[in-house]
C-alpha atoms as a PDB file:
ATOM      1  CA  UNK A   1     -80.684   1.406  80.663  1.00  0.00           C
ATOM      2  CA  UNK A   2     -77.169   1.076  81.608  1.00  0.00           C
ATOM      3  CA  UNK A   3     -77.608   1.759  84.818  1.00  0.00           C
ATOM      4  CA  UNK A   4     -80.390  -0.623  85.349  1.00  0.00           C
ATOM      5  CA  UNK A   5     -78.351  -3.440  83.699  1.00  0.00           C
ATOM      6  CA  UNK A   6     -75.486  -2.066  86.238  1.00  0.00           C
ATOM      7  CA  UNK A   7     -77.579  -2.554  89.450  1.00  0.00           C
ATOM      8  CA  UNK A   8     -78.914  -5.810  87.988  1.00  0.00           C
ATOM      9  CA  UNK A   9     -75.386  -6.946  87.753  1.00  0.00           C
ATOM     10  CA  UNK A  10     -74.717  -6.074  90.919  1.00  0.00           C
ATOM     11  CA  UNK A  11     -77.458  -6.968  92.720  1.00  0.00           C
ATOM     12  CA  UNK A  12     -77.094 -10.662  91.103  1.00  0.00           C
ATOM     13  CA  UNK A  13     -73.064 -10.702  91.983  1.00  0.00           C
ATOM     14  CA  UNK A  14     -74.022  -9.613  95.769  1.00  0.00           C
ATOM     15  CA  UNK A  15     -77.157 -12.766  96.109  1.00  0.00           C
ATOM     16  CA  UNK A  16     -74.944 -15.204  94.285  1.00  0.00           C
ATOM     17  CA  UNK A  17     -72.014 -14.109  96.692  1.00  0.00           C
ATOM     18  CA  UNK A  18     -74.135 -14.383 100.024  1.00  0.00           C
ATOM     19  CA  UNK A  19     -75.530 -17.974  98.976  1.00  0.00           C
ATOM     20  CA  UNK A  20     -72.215 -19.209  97.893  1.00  0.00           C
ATOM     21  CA  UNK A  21     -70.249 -18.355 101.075  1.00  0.00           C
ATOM     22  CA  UNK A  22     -69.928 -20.403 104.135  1.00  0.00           C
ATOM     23  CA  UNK A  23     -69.170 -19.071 107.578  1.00  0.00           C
ATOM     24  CA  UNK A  24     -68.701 -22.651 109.098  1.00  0.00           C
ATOM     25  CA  UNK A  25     -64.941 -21.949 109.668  1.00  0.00           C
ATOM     26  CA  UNK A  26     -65.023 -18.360 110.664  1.00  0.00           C
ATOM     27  CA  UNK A  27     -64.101 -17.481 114.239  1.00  0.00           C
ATOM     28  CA  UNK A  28     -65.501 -13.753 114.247  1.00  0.00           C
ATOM     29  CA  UNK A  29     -68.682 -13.202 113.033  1.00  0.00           C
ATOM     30  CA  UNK A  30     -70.859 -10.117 112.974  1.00  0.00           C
ATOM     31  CA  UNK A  31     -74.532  -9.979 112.855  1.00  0.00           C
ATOM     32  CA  UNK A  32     -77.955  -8.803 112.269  1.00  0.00           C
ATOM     33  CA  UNK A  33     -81.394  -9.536 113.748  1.00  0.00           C
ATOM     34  CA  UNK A  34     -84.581  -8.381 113.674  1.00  0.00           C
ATOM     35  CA  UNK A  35     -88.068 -10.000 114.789  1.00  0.00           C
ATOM     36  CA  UNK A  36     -91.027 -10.118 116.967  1.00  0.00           C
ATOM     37  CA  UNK A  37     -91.198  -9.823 120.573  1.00  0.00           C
ATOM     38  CA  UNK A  38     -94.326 -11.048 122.859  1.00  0.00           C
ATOM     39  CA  UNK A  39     -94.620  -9.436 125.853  1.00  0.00           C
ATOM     40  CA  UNK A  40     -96.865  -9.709 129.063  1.00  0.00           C
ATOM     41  CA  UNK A  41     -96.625  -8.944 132.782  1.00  0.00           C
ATOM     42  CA  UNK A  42     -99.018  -8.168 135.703  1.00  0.00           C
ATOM     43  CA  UNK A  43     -99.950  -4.656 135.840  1.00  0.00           C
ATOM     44  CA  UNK A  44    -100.065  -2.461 139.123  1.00  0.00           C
ATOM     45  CA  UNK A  45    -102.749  -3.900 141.589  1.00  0.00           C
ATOM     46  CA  UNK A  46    -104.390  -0.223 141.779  1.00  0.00           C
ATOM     47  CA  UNK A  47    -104.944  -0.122 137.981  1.00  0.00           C
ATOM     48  CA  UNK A  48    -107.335   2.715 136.376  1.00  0.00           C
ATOM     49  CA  UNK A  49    -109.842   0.128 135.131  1.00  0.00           C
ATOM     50  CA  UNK A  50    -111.481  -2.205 137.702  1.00  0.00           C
ATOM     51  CA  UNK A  51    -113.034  -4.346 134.728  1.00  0.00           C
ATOM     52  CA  UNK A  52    -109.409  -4.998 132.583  1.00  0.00           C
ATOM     53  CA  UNK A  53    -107.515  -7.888 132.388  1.00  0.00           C
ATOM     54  CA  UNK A  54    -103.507  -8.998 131.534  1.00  0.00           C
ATOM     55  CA  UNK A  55    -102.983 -10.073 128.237  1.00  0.00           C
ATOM     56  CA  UNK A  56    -100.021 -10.122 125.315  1.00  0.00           C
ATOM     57  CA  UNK A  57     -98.383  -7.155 124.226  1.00  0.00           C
ATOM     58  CA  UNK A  58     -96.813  -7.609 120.426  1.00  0.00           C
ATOM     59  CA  UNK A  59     -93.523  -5.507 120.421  1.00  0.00           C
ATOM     60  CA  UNK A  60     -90.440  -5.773 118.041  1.00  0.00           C
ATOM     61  CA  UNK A  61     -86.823  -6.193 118.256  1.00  0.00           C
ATOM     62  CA  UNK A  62     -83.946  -5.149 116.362  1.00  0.00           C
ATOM     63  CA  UNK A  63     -80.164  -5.251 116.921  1.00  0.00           C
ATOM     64  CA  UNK A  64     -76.178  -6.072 115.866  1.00  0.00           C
ATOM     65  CA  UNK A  65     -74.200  -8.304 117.370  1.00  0.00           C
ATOM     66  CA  UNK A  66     -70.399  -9.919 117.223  1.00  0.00           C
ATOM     67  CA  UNK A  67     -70.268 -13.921 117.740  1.00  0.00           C
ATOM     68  CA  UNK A  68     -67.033 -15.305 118.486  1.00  0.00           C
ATOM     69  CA  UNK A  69     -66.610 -19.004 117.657  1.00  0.00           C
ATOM     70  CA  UNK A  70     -64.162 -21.288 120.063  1.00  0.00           C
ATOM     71  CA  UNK A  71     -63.422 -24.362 117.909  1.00  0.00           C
ATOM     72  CA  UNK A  72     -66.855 -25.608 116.491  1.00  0.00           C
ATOM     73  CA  UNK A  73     -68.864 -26.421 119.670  1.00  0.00           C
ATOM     74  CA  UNK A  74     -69.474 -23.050 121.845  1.00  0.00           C
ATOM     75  CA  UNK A  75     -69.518 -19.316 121.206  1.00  0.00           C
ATOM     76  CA  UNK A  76     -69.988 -16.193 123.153  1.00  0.00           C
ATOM     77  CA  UNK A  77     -72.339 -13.267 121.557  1.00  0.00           C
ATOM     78  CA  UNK A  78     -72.714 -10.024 122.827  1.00  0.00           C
ATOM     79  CA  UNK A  79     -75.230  -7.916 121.464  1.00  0.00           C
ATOM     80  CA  UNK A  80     -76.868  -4.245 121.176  1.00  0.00           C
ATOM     81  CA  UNK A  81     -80.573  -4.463 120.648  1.00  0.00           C
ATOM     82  CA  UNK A  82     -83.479  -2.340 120.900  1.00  0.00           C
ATOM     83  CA  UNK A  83     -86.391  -4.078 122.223  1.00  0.00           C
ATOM     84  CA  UNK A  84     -89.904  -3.094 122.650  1.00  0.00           C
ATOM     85  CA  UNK A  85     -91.253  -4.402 125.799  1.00  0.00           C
ATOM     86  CA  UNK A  86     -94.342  -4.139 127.833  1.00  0.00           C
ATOM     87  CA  UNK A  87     -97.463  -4.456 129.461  1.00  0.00           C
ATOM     88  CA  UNK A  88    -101.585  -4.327 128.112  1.00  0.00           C
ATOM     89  CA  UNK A  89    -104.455  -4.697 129.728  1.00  0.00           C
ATOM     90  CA  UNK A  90    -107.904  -5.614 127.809  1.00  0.00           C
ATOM     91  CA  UNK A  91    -110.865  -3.540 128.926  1.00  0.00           C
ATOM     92  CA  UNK A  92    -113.795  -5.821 129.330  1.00  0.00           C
ATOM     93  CA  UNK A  93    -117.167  -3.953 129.103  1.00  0.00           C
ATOM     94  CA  UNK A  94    -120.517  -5.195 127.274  1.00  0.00           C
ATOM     95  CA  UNK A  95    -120.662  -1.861 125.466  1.00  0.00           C
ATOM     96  CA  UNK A  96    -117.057  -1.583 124.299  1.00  0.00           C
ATOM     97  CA  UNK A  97    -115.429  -3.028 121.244  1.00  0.00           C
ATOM     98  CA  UNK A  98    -111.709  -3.930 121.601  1.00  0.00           C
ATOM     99  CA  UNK A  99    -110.380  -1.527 124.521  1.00  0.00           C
ATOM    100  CA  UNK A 100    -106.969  -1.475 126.228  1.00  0.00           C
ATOM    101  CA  UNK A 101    -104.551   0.314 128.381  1.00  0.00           C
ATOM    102  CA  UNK A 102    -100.757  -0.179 126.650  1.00  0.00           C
ATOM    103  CA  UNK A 103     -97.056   0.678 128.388  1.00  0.00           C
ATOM    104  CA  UNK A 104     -94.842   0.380 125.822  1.00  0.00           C
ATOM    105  CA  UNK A 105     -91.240   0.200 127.173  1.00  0.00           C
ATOM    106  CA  UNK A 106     -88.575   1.379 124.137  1.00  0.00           C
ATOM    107  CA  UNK A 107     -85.380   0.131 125.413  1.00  0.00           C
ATOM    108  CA  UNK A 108     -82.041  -0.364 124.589  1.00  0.00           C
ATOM    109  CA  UNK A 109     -80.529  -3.985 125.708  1.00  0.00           C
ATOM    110  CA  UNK A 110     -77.244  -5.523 125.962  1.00  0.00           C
ATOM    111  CA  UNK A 111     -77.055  -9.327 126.127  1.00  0.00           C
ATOM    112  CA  UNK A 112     -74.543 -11.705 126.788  1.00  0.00           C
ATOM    113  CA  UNK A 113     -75.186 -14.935 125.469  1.00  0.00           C
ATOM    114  CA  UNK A 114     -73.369 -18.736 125.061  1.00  0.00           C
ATOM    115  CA  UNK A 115     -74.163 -20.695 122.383  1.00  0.00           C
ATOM    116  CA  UNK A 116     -73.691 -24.895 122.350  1.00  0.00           C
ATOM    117  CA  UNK A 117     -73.799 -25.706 118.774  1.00  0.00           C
ATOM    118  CA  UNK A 118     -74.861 -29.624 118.366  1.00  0.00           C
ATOM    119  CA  UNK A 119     -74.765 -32.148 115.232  1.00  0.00           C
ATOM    120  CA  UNK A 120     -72.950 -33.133 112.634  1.00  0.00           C
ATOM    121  CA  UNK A 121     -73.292 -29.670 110.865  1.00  0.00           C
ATOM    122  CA  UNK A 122     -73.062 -27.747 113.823  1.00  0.00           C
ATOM    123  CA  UNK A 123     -75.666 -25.563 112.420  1.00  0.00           C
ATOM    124  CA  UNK A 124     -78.215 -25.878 115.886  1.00  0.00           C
ATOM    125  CA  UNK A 125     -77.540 -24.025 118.783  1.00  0.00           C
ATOM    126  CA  UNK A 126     -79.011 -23.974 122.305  1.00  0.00           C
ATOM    127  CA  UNK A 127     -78.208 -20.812 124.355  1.00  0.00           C
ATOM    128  CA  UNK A 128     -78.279 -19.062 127.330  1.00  0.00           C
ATOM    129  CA  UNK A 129     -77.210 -15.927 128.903  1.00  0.00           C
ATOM    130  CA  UNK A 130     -78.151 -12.873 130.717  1.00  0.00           C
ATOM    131  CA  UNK A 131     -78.678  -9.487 129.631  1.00  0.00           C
ATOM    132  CA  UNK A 132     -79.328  -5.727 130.963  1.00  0.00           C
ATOM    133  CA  UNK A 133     -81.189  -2.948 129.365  1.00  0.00           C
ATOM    134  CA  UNK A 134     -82.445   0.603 130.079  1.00  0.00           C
ATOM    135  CA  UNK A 135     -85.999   2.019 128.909  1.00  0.00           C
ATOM    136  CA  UNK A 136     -85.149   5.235 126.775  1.00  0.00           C
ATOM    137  CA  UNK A 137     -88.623   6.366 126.644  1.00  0.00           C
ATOM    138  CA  UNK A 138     -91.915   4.926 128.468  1.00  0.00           C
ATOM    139  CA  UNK A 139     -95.124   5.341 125.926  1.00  0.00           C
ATOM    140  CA  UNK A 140     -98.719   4.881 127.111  1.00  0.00           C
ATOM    141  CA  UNK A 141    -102.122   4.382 125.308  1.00  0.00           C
ATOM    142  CA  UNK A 142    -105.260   4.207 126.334  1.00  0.00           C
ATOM    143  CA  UNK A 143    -107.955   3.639 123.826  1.00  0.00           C
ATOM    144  CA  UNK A 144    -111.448   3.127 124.430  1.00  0.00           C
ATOM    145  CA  UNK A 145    -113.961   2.395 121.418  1.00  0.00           C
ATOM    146  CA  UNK A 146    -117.670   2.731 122.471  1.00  0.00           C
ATOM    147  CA  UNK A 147    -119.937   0.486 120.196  1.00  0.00           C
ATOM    148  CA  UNK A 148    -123.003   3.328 120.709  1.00  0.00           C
ATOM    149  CA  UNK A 149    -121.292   5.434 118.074  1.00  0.00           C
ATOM    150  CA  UNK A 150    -123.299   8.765 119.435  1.00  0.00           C
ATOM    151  CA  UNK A 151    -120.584   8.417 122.491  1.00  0.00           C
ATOM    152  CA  UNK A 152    -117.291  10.053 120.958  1.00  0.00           C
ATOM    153  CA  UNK A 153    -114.198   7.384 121.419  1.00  0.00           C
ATOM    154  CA  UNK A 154    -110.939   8.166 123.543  1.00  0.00           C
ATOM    155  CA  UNK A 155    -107.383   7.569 122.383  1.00  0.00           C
ATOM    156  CA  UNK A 156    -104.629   8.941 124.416  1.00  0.00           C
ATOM    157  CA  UNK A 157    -101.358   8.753 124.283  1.00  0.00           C
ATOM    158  CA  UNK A 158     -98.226  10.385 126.411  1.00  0.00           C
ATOM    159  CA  UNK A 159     -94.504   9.796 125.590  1.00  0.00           C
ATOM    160  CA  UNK A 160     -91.478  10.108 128.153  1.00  0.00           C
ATOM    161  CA  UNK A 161     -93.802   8.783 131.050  1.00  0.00           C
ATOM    162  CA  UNK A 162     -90.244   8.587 132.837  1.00  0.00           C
ATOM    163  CA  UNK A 163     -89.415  12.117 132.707  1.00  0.00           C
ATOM    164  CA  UNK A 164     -91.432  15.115 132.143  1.00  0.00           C
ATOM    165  CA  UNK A 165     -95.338  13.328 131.958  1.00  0.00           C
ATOM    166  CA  UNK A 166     -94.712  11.374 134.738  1.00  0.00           C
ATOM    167  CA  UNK A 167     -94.938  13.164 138.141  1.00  0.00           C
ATOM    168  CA  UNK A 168     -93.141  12.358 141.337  1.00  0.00           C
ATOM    169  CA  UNK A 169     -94.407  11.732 144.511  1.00  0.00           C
ATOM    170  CA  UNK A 170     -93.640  14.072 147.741  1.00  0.00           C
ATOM    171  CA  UNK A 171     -90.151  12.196 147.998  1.00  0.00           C
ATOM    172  CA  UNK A 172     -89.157  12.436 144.491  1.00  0.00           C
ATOM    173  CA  UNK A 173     -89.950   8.696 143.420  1.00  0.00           C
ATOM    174  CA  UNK A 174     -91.646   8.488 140.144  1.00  0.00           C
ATOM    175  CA  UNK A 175     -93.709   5.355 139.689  1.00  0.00           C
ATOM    176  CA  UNK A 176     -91.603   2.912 137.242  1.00  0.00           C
ATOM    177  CA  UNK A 177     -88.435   1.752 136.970  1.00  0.00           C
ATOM    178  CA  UNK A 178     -86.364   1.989 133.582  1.00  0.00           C
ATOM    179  CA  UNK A 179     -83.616  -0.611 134.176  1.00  0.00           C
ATOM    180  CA  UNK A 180     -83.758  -4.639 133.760  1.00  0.00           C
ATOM    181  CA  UNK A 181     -82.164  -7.534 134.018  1.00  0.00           C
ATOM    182  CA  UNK A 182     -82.395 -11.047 133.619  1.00  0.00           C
ATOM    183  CA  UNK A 183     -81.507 -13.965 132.036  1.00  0.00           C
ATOM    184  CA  UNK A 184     -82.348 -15.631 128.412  1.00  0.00           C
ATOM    185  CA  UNK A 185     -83.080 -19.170 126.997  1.00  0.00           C
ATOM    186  CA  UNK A 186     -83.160 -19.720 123.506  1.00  0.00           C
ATOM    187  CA  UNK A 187     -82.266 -22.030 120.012  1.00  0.00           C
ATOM    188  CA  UNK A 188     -81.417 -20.983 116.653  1.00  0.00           C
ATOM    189  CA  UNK A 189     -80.667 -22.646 113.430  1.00  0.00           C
ATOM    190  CA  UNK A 190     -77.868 -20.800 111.536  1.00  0.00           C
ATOM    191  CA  UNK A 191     -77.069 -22.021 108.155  1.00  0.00           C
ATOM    192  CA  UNK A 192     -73.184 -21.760 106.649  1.00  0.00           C
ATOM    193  CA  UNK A 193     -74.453 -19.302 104.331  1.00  0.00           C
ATOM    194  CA  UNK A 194     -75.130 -17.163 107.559  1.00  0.00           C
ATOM    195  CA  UNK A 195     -78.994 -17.400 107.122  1.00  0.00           C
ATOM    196  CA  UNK A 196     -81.476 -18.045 110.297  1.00  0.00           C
ATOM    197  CA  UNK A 197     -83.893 -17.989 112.510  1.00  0.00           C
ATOM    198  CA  UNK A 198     -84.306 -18.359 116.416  1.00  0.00           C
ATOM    199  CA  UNK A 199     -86.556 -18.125 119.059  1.00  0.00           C
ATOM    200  CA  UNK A 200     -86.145 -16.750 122.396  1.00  0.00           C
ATOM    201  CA  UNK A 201     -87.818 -16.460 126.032  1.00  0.00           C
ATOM    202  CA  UNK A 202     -86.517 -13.643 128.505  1.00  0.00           C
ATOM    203  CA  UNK A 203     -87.028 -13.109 131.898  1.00  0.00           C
ATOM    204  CA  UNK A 204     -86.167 -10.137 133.997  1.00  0.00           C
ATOM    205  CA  UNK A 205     -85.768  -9.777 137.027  1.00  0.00           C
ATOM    206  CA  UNK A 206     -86.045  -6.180 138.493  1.00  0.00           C
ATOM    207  CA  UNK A 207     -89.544  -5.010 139.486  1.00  0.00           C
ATOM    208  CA  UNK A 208     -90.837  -2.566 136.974  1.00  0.00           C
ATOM    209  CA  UNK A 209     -93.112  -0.586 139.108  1.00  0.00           C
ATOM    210  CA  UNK A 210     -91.094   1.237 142.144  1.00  0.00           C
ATOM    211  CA  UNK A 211     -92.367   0.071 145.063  1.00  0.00           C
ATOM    212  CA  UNK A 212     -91.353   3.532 147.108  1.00  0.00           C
ATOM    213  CA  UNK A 213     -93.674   5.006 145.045  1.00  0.00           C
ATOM    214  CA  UNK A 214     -96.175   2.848 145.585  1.00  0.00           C
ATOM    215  CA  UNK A 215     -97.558   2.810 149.268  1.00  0.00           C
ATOM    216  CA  UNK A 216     -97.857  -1.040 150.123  1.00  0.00           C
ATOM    217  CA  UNK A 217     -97.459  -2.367 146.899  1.00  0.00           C
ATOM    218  CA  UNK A 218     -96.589  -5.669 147.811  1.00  0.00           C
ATOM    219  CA  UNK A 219     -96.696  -6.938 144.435  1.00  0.00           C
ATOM    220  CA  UNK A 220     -92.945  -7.404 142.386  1.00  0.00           C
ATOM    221  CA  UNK A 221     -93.949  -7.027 138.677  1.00  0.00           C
ATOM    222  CA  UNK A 222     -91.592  -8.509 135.859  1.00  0.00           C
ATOM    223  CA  UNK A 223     -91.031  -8.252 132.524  1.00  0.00           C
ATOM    224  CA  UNK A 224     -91.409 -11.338 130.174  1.00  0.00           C
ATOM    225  CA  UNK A 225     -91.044 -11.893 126.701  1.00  0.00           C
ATOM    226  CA  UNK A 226     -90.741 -14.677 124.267  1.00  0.00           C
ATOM    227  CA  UNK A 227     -88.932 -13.180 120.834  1.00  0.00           C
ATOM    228  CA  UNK A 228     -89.075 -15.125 117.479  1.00  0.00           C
ATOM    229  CA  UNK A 229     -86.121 -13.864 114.675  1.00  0.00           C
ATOM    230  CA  UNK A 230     -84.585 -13.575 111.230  1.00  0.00           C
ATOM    231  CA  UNK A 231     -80.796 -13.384 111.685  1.00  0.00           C
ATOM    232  CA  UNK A 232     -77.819 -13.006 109.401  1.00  0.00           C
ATOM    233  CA  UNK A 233     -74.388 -13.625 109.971  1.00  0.00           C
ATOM    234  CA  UNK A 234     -71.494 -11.986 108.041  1.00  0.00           C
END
């Protein structure tokens, strides 16, 4: 009982503390996010499945990051996220239920970001910035439901596609790429209690499939997501 009442106590003291703080003065601030990620890009033009088609790959992100302040108007952020990125593609087929072919790309991303905080309350920010990550491992699923359920379904999937499951060609290219970059465009709302939320759209700008691996493959593929957030400033 007394230790109940004791993290009770505690727990109260620590919510009443974060709600009656404000950050608005604060130069240095570290932070916390953590969200959703959206994530589509053209697949190779020699894909496995003839009858597929692009669509939206839901990922997540996560990450800390320092803020520093100048005055109240801008602010620099720099950041280390993990991101999961990527690519789907819909198998269309009358005699299929939902089908796909999925590259998920786990990465680990460093942004650098400006921030123009506007209004009264300078609690609304516009920013923009570049960033630069590198895929740690490269996942792939393929699953394939059958609606005739005498026809057994398929659901395969391979981790570290950019190492040991992913073979070279003759001159030692394997077939993606596991570095990006690129630039971001986003706005947040950050409350002086440290609170908020923000939304983000990211575009990179290296070509994820490796085009010596690829005879004539013309085609530069890019990542692009669009990332909505909870953040919390401390």
């Amino acid at each position: 009982m007394k230790k109940t009442f004791l993290f009770l106590t505690l727990s109260t003291l620590v919510i009443a503390s974060t709600f009656a703080r404000d950050i608005s003065e604060k130069r240095d601030l570290a932070g916390f996010t953590g969200g959703l990620t959206l994530n589509t890009m053209g697949l190779q033009k020699n894909s496995t499945y003839s009858n597929s088609k692009n669509s939206v790959k839901p990922g997540g992100i996560v990450g800390v990051n320092y803020e520093h302040r100048c005055k109240k108007v801008f602010a620099i952020e720099i950041a280390l996220n993990y991101i999961n990125k990527g690519t789907q593609q819909l198998i269309q087929d009358p005699s299929l239920n939902r089908s796909y072919y999925r590259l998920n790309f786990h990465s680990l991303e460093i942004p650098v970001i400006g921030k123009f905080y506007m209004g009264k309350k300078k609690i609304f920010n516009l920013n923009f910035g570049g960033y630069a990550s590198y895929c740690v491992d490269l996942q792939s699923r393929t699953k394939i439901d059958f609606k005739n359920s005498a026809i057994t379904d398929i659901d395969n999937k391979e981790n570290n596609l950019l190492k040991d499951h992913n073979p070279k060609d003759i001159n030692g290219q394997r077939p993606f790429r596991a570095y990006d970059a690129g630039i971001n465009v986003g706005f947040e709302f950050v409350s002086k209690m440290g609170l908020g939320v923000g939304a983000r759209v990211q575009q990179g700008f290296v070509d994820f499939t490796n085009p010596k691996f690829f005879i004539d493959d013309k085609k530069k593929v890019y990542h692009t997501s669009a990332m909505i957030y909870a953040l919390f400033k401390i």
